[in-house]
Protein backbone atom coordinates (compact mmCIF):
# COMPACT_ATOMS: atom_id res chain seq x y z
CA UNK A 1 33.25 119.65 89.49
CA UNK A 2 32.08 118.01 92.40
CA UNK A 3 33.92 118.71 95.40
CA UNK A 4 32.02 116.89 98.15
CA UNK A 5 34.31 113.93 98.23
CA UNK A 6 38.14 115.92 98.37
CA UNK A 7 38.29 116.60 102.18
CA UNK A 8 37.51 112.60 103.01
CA UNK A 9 40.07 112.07 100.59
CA UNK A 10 42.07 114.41 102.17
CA UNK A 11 42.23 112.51 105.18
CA UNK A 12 42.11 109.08 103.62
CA UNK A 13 45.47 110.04 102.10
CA UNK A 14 46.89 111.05 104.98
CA UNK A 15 45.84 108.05 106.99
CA UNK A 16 47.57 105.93 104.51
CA UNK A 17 50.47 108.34 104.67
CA UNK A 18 50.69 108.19 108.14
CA UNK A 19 52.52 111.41 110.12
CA UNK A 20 54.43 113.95 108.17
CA UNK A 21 57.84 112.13 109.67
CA UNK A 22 56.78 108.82 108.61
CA UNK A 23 56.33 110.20 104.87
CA UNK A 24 59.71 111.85 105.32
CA UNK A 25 61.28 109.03 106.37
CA UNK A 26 59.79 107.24 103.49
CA UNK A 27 61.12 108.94 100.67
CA UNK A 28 64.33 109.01 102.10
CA UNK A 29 64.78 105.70 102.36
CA UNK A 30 63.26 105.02 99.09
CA UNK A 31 65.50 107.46 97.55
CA UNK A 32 68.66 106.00 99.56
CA UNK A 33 67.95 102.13 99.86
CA UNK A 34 66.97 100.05 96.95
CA UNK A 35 64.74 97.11 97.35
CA UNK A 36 65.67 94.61 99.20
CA UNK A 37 65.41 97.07 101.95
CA UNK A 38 65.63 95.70 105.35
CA UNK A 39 62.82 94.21 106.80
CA UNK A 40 62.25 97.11 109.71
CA UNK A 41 61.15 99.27 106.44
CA UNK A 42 57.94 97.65 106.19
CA UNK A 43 56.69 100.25 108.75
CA UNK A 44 57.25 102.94 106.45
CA UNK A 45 56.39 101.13 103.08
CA UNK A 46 53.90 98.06 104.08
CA UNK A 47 52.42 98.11 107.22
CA UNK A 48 48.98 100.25 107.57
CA UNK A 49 49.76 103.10 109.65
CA UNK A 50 48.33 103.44 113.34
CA UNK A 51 45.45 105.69 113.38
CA UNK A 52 47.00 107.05 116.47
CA UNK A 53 49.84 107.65 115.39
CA UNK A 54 51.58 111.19 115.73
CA UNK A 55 55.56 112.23 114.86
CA UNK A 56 56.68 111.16 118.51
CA UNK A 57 55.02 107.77 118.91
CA UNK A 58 55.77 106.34 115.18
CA UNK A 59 59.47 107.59 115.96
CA UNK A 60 59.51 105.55 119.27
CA UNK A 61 57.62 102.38 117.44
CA UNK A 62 60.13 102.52 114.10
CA UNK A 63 63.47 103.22 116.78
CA UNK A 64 62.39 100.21 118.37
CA UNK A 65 61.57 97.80 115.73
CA UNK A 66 65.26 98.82 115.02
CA UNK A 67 66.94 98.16 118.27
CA UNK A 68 64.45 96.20 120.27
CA UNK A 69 64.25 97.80 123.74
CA UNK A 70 67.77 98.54 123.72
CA UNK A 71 68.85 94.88 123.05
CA UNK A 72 69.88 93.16 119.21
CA UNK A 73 68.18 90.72 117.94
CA UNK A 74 69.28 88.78 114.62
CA UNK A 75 67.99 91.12 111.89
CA UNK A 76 68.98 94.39 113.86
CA UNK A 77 72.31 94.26 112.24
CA UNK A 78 70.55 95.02 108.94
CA UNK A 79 67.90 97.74 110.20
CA UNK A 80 70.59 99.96 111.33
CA UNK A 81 71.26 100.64 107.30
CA UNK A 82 68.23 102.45 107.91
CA UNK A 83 69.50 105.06 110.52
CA UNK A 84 72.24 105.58 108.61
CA UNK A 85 70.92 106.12 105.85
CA UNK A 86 68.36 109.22 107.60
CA UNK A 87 71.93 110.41 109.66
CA UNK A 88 73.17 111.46 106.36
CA UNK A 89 70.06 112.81 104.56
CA UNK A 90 69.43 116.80 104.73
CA UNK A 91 65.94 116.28 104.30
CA UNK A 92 65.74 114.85 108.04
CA UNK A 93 65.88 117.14 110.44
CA UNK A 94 68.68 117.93 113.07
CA UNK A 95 67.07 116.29 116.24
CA UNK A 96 66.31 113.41 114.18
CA UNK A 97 70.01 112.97 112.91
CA UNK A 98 70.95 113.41 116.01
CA UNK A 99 68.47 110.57 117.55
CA UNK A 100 69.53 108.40 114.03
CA UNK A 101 73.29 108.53 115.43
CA UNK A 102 72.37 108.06 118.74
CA UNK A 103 70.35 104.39 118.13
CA UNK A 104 73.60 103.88 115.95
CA UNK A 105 76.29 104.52 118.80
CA UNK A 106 73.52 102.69 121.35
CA UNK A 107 73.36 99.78 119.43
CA UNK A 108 77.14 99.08 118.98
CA UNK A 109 77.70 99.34 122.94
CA UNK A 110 74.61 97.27 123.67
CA UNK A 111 77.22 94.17 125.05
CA UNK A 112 79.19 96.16 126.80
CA UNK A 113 76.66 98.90 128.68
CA UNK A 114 73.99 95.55 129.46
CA UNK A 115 77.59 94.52 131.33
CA UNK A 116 78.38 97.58 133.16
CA UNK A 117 74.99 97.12 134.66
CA UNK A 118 74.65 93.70 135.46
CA UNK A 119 78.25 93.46 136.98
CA UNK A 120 79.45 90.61 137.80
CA UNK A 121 75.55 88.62 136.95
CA UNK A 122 76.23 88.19 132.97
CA UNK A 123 73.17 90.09 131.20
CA UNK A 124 70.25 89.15 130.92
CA UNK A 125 67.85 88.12 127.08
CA UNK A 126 71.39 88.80 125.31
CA UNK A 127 72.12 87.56 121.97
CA UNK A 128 76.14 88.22 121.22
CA UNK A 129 76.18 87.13 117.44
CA UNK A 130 73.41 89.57 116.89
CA UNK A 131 75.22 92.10 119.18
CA UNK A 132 78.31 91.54 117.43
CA UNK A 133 77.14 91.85 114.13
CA UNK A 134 75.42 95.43 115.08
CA UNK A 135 78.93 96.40 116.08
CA UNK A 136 80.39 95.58 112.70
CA UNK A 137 77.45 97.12 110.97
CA UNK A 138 77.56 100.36 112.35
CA UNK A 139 81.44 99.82 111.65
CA UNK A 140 80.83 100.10 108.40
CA UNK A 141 78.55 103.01 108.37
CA UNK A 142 81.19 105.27 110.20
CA UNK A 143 83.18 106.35 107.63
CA UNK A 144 80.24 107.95 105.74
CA UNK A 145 78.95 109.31 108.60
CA UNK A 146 81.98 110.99 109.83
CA UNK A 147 82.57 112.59 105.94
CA UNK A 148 79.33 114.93 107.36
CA UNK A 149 81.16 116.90 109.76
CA UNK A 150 81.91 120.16 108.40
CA UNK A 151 78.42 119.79 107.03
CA UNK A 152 76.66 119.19 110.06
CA UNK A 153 75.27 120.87 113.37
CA UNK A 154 77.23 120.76 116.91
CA UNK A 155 74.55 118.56 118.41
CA UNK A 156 75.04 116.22 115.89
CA UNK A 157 78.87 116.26 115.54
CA UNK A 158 79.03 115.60 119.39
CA UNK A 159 77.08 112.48 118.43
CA UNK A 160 79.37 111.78 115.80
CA UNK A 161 82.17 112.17 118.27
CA UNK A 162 81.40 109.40 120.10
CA UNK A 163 80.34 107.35 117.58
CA UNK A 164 84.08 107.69 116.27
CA UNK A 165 85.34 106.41 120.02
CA UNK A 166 83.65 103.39 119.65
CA UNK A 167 84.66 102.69 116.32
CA UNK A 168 88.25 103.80 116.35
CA UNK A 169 90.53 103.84 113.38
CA UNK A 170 94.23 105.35 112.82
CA UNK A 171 92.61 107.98 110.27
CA UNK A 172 89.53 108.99 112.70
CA UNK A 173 90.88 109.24 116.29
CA UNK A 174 93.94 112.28 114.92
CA UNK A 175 90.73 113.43 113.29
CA UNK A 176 88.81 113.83 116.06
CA UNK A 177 90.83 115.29 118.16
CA UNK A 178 91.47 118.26 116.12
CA UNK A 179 88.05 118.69 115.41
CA UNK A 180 87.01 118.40 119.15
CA UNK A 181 89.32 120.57 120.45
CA UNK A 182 87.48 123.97 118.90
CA UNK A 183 84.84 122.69 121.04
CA UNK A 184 86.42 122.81 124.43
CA UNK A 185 86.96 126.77 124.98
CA UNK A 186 83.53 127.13 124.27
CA UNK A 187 82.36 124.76 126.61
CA UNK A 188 84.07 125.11 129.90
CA UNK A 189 84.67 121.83 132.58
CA UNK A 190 81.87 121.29 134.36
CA UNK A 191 79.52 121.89 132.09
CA UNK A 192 77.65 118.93 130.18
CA UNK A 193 78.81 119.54 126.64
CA UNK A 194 82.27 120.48 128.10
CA UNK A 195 82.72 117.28 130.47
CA UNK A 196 81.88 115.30 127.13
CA UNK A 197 83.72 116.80 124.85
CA UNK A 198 86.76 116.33 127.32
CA UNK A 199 85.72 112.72 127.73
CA UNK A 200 86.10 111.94 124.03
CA UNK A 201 89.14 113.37 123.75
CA UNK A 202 90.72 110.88 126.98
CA UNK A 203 88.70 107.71 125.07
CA UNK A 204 90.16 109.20 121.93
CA UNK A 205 93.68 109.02 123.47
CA UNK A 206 93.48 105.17 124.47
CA UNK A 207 95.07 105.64 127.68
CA UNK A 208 93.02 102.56 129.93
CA UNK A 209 94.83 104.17 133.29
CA UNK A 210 93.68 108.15 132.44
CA UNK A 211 90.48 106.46 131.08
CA UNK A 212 89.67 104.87 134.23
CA UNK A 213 90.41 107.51 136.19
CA UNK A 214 88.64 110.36 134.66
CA UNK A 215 85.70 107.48 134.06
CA UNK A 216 85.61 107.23 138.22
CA UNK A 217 86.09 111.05 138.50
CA UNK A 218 83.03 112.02 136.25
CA UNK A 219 80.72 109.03 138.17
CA UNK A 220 81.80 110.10 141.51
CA UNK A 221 80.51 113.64 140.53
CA UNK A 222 76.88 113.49 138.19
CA UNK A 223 76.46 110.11 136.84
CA UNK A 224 75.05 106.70 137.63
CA UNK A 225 78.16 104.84 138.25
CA UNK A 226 79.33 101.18 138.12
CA UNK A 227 80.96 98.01 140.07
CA UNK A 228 84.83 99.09 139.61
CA UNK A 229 85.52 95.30 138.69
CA UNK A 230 83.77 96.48 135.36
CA UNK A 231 86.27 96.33 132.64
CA UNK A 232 87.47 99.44 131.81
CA UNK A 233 85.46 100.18 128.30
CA UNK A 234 82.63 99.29 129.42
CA UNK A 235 82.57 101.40 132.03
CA UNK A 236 83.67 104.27 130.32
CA UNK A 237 80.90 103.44 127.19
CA UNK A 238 78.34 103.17 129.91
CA UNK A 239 79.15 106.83 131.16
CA UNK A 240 79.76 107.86 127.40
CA UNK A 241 75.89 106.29 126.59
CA UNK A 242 74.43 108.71 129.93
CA UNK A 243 76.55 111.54 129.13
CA UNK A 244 75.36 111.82 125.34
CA UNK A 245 71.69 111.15 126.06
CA UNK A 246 71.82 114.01 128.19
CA UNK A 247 73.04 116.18 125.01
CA UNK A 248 70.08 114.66 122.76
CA UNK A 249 67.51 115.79 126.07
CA UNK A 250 68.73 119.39 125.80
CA UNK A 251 68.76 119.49 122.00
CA UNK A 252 65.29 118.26 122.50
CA UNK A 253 64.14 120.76 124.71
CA UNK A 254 65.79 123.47 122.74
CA UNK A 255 63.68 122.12 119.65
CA UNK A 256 60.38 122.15 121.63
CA UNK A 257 61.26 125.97 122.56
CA UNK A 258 61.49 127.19 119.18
């Protein structure tokens, strides 16, 4: 048998494969979402992969095609099936979960974090029927996301936690609390997982006045803060959005040490 050829095939195949998270990705989605799959899935199933590609910079090319430099754009409504669809798949590892429900919870605050920093200029390059449609998409993904809990990792349930503040309902908020509230004694005040765990639970309340005040309380202390003519949510999403970036960074950094 000749054998000359295998290792340029080898590498031919994984050229058109791209990295190993790009094939992961891949048969999720194809595996999760039939065709017609939204059109940010042509990274992983049409386009030609970038040579230079490695795990980290297709994951910052395919979050972006998604949510476009942190704004919406008409047809991100529809690539956020996408995330959701890899937030709920075993397959995909727990830092990318956690980064899947993190573009999810970004995307349905877009309107009202662009707010809390443009205060009182309106924001800039916005787009509120694509921003509003996000919102109700990821909406609609909650539910199924939130049915993970028990099954899923802290990092990733503090992600879920406020994803579940933004989207209230009567049957998540009693939910939450519960669940959030095995957290705290763990986590003392002060701490980063402990202020945001405590943070959830006063969004999950829906008290504007103790909302307000523990929003000014926490921005006073560690966080970039905002014009206090902001309205209230946004304020508090905006510190929400800092504070739970800060949990991916660690969970990062705690994968990179392993």
């Amino acid at each position: 048998m000749n054998t000359s050829t295998e290792p340029e095939q080898t590498r031919s195949n994984a050229f058109a494969s791209g990295p190993p998270i790009r094939q992961l990705f891949r048969d999720v989605i194809a595996d999760r979402l039939s065709s017609p799959r939204p059109p940010q899935a042509a990274m992983l199933f049409d386009a030609e992969p970038d040579p230079y590609w490695d795990d980290q910079s297709f994951l910052g090319d395919f979050y972006n095609e998604i949510l476009h430099q942190d704004t919406c754009r008409p047809d991100t409504a529809a690539g956020l099936a996408l995330l959701a669809a890899l937030a709920v798949d075993d397959r995909i590892p727990a830092r990318q979960r956690f980064q899947a429900v993190d573009l999810l919870f970004s995307a349905a605050t877009v309107a009202e974090r662009h707010l809390a920093e443009t205060w009182p200029t309106a924001p800039q390059h916005t787009d509120p029927d694509s921003e509003a449609q996000a919102r109700s998409a990821v909406q609609a993904h909650v539910p199924d996301l939130l049915a993970r809990w028990s099954a899923e990792c802290p990092a990733v349930r503090l992600a879920l936690a406020g994803l579940a503040v933004v989207s209230p309902t009567d049957r998540t908020l009693p939910a939450l609390t519960t669940r959030l509230r095995t957290f705290a004694p763990r986590h003392p005040q002060g701490t980063d997982i402990g202020d945001y765990v405590r943070f959830v639970l006063v969004l999950a309340a829906q008290d504007d006045s103790q909302t307000l005040a523990v929003t000014e309380k926490l921005t006073d202390a560690y966080w970039t803060g905002t014009a206090r003519g902001v309205p209230t949510r946004a304020r508090a999403l905006h510190l929400l959005w800092q504070m739970l970036s800060k949990v991916g960074a660690a969970l990062t950094q705690s994968h990179a040490k392993q």
